[in-house]
N, C-alpha and C. Protein backbone atom coordinates (compact mmCIF):
# COMPACT_ATOMS: atom_id res chain seq x y z
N UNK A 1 -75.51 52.02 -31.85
CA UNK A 1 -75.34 50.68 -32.35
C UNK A 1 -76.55 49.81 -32.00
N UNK A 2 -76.87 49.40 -30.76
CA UNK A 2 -78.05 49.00 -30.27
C UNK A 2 -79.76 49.51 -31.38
N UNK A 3 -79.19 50.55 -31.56
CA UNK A 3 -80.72 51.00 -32.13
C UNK A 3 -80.99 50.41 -33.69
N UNK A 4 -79.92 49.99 -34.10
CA UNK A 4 -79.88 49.33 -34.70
C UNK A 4 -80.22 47.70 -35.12
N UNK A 5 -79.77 47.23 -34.09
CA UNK A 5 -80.20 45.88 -33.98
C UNK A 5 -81.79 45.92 -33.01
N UNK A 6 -81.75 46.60 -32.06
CA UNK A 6 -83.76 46.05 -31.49
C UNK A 6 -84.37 47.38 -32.24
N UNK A 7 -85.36 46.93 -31.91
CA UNK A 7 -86.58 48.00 -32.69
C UNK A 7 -87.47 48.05 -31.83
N UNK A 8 -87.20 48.17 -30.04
CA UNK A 8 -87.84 48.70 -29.16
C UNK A 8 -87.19 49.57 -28.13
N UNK A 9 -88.22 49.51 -26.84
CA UNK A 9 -87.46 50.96 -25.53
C UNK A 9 -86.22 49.76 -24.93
N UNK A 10 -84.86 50.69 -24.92
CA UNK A 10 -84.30 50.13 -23.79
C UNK A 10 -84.07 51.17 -23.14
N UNK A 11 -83.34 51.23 -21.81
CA UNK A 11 -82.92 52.26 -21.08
C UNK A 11 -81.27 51.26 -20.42
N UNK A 12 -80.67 52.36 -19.80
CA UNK A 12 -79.11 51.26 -18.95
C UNK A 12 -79.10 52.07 -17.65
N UNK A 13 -79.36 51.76 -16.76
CA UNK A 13 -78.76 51.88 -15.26
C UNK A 13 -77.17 51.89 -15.05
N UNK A 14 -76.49 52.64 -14.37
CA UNK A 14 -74.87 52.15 -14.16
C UNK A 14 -74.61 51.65 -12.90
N UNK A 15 -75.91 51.45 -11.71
CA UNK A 15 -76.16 51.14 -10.63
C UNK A 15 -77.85 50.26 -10.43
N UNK A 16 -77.65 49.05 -9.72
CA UNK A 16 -78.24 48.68 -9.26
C UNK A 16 -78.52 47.19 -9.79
N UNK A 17 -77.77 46.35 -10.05
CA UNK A 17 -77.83 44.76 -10.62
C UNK A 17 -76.12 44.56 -10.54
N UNK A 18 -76.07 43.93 -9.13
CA UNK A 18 -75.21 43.73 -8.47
C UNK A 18 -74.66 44.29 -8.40
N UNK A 19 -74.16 45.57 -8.49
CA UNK A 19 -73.74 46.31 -7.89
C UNK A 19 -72.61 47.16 -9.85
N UNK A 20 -73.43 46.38 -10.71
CA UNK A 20 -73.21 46.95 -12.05
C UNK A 20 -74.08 47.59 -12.83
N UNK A 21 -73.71 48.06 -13.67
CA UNK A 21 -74.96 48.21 -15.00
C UNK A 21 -75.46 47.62 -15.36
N UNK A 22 -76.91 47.99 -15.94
CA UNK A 22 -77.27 46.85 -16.82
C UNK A 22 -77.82 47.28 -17.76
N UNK A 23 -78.94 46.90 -18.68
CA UNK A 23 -79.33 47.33 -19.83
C UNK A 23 -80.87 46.57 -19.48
N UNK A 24 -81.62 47.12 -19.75
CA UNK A 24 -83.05 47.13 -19.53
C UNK A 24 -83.92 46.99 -20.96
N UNK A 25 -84.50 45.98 -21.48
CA UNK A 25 -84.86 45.83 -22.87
C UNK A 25 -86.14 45.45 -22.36
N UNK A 26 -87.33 46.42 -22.68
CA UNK A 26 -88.62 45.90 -22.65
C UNK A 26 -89.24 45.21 -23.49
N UNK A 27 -89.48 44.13 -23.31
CA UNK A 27 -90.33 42.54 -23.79
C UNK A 27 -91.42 42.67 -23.65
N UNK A 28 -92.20 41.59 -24.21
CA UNK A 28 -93.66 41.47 -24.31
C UNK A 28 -93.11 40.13 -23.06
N UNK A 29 -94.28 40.20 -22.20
CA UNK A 29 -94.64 38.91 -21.12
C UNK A 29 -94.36 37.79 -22.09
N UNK A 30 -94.51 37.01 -22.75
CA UNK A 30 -94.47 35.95 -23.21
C UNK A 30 -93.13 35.38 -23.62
N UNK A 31 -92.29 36.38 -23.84
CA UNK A 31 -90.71 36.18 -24.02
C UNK A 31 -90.06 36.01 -22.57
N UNK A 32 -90.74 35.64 -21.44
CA UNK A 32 -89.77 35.24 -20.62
C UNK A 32 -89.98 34.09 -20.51
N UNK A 33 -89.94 32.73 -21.10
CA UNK A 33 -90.25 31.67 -21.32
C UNK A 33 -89.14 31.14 -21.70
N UNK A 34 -88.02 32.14 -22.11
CA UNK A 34 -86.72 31.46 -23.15
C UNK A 34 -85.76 31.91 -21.86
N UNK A 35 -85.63 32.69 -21.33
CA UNK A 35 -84.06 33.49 -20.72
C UNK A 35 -83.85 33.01 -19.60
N UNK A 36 -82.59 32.70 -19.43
CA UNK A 36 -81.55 32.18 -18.40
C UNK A 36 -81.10 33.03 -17.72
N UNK A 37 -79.62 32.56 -17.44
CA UNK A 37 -79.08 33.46 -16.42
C UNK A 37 -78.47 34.91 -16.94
N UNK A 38 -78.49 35.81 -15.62
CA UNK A 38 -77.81 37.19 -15.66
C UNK A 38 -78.88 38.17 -16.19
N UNK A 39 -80.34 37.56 -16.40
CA UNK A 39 -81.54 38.06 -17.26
C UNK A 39 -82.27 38.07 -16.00
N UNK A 40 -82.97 38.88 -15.67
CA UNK A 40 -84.17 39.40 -14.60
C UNK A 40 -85.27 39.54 -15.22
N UNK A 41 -86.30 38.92 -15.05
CA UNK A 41 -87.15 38.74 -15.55
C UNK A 41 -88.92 38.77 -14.21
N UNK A 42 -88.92 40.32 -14.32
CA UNK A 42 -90.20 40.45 -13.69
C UNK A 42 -91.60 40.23 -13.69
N UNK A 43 -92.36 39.74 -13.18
CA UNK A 43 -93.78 39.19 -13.57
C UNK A 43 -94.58 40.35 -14.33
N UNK A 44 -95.87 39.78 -14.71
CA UNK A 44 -96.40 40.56 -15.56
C UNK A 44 -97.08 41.74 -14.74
N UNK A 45 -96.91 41.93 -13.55
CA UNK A 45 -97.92 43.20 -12.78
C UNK A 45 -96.93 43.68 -11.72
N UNK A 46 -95.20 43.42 -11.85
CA UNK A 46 -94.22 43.87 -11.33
C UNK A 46 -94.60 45.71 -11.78
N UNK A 47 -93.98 46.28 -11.04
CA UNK A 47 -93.47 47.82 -11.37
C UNK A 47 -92.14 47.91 -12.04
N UNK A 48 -91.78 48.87 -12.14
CA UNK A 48 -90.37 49.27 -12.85
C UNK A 48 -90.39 50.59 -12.98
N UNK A 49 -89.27 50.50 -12.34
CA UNK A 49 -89.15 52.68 -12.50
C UNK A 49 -88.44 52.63 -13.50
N UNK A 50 -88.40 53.51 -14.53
CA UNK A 50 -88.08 53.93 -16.01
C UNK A 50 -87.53 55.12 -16.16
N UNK A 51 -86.32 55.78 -16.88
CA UNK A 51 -86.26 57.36 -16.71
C UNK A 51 -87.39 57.93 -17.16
N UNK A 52 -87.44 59.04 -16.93
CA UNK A 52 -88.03 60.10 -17.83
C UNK A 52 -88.27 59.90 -19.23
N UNK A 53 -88.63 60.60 -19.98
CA UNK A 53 -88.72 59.84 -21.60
C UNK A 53 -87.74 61.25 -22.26
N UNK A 54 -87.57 62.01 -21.30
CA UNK A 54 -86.46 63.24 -22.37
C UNK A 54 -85.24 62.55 -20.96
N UNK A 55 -84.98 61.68 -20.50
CA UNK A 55 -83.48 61.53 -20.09
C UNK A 55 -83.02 60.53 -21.04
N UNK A 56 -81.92 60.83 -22.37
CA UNK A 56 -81.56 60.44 -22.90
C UNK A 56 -79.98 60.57 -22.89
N UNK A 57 -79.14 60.90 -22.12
CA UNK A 57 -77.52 60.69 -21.93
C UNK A 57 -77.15 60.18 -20.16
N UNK A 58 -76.80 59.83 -20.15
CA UNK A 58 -75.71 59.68 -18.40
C UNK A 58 -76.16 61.10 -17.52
N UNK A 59 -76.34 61.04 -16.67
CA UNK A 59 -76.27 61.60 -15.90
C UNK A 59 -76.28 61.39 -14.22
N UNK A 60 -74.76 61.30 -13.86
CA UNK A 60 -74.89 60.80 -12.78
C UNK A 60 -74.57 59.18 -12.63
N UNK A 61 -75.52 58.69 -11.60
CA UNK A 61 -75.89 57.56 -11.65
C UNK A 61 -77.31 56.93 -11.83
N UNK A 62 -77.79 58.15 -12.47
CA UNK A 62 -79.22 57.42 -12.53
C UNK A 62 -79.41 57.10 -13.70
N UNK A 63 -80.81 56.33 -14.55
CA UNK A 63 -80.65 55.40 -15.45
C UNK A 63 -80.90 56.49 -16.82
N UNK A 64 -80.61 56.07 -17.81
CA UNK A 64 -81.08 56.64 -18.91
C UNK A 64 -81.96 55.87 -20.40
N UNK A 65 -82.37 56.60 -21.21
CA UNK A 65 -82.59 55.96 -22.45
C UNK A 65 -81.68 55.69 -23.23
N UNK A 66 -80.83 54.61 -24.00
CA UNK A 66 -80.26 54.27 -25.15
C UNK A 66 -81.40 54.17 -26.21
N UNK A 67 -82.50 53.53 -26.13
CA UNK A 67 -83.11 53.59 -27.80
C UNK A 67 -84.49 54.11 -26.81
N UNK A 68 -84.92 54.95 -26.80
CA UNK A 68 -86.36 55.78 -26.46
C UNK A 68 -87.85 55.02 -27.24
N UNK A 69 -88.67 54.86 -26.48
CA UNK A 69 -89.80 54.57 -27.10
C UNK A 69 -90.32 55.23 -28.16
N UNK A 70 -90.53 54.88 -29.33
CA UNK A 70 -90.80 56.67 -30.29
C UNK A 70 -92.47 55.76 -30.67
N UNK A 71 -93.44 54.79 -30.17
CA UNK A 71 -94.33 54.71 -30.06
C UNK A 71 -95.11 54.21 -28.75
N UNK A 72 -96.25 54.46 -28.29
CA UNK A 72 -97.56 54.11 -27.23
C UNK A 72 -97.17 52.57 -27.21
N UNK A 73 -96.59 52.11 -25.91
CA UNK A 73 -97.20 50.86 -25.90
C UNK A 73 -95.88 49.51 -26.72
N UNK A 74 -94.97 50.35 -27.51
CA UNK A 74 -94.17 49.38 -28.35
C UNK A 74 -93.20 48.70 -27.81
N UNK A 75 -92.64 47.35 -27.89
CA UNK A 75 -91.98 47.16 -26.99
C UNK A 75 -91.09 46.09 -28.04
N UNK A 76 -89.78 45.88 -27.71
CA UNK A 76 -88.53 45.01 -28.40
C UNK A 76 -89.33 43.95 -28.84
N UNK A 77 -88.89 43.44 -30.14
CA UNK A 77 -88.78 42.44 -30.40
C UNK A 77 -88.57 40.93 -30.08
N UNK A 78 -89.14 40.27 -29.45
CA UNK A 78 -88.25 39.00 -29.09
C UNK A 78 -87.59 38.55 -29.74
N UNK A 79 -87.32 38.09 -30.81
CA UNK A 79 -86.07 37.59 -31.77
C UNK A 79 -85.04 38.37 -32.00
N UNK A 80 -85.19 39.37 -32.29
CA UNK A 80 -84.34 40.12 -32.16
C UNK A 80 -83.17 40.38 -31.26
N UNK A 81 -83.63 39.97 -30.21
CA UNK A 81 -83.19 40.07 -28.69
C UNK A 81 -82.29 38.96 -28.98
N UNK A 82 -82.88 37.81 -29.18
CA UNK A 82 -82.12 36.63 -29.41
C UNK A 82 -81.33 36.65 -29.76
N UNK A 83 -81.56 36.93 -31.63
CA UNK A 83 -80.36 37.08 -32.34
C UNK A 83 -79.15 38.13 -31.71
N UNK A 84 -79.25 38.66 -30.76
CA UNK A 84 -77.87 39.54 -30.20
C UNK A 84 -77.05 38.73 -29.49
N UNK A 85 -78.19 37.98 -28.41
CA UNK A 85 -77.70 37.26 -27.01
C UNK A 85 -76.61 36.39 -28.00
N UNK A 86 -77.23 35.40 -28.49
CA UNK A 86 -76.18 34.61 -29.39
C UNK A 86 -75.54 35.08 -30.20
N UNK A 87 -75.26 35.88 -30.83
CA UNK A 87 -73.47 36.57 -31.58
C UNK A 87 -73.12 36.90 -30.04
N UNK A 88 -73.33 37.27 -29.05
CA UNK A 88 -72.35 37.45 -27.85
C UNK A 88 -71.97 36.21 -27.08
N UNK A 89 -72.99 35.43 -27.21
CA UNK A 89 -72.16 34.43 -26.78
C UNK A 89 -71.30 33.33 -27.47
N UNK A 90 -71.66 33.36 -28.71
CA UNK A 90 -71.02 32.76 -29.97
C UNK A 90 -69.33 33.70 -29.75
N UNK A 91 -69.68 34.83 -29.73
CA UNK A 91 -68.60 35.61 -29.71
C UNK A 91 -67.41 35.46 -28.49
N UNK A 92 -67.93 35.57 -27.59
CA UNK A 92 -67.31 34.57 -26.14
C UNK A 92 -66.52 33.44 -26.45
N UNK A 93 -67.35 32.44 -26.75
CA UNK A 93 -67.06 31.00 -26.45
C UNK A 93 -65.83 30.74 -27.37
N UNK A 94 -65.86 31.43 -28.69
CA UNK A 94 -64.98 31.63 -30.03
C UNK A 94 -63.83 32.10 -29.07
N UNK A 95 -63.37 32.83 -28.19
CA UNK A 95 -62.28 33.61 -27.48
C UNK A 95 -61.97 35.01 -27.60
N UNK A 96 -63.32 35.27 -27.85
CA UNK A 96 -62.96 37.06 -28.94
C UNK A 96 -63.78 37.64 -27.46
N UNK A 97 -63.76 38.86 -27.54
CA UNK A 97 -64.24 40.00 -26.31
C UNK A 97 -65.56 39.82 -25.78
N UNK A 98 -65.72 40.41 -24.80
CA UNK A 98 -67.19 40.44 -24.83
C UNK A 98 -67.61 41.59 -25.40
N UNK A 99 -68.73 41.11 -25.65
CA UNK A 99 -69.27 42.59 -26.37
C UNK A 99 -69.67 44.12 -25.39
């Protein structure tokens, strides 16, 4: 479903952001200018450990790929991103699930 809506790498952890999952959407530096809370947002010369690029299902507790890089260098969309955050929170506030 996800691969559908961004058109970059994410990966999901099921450990380690508070003690939950999370979902990991690589941005260009300049898109952290917009994001609030529950969003981690590392500087531009931070590290980040990443799976493997062939770990693509669960395993365990360590992290995996949901949408895999399939180019050098490519990274999510910022709008894109957007347009999700808001249908989920549109979706929230309305009284319907979280996504």
């Amino acid at each position: 479903m996800l691969a559908g809506l961004l058109d970059g790498p994410v990966f999901y952890g099921p450990v380690g952001f508070r003690r939950e999952g999370g979902y990991t959407v690589l941005l260009p530096v300049p898109a952290s200018d917009w994001w609030e809370s529950r969003v981690v947002v590392l500087p531009s010369r931070a590290e980040l450990l990443v799976p493997a690029l062939d770990v693509l299902a669960p395993s365990g507790d360590r992290p995996w790929w949901v949408i895999p890089s399939d180019r050098h260098q490519h990274l999510c969309t910022e709008a894109r991103l957007k347009g999700i955050v808001r249908q989920g929170r549109e979706r929230i506030a309305s009284g319907g699930e979280r996504p």
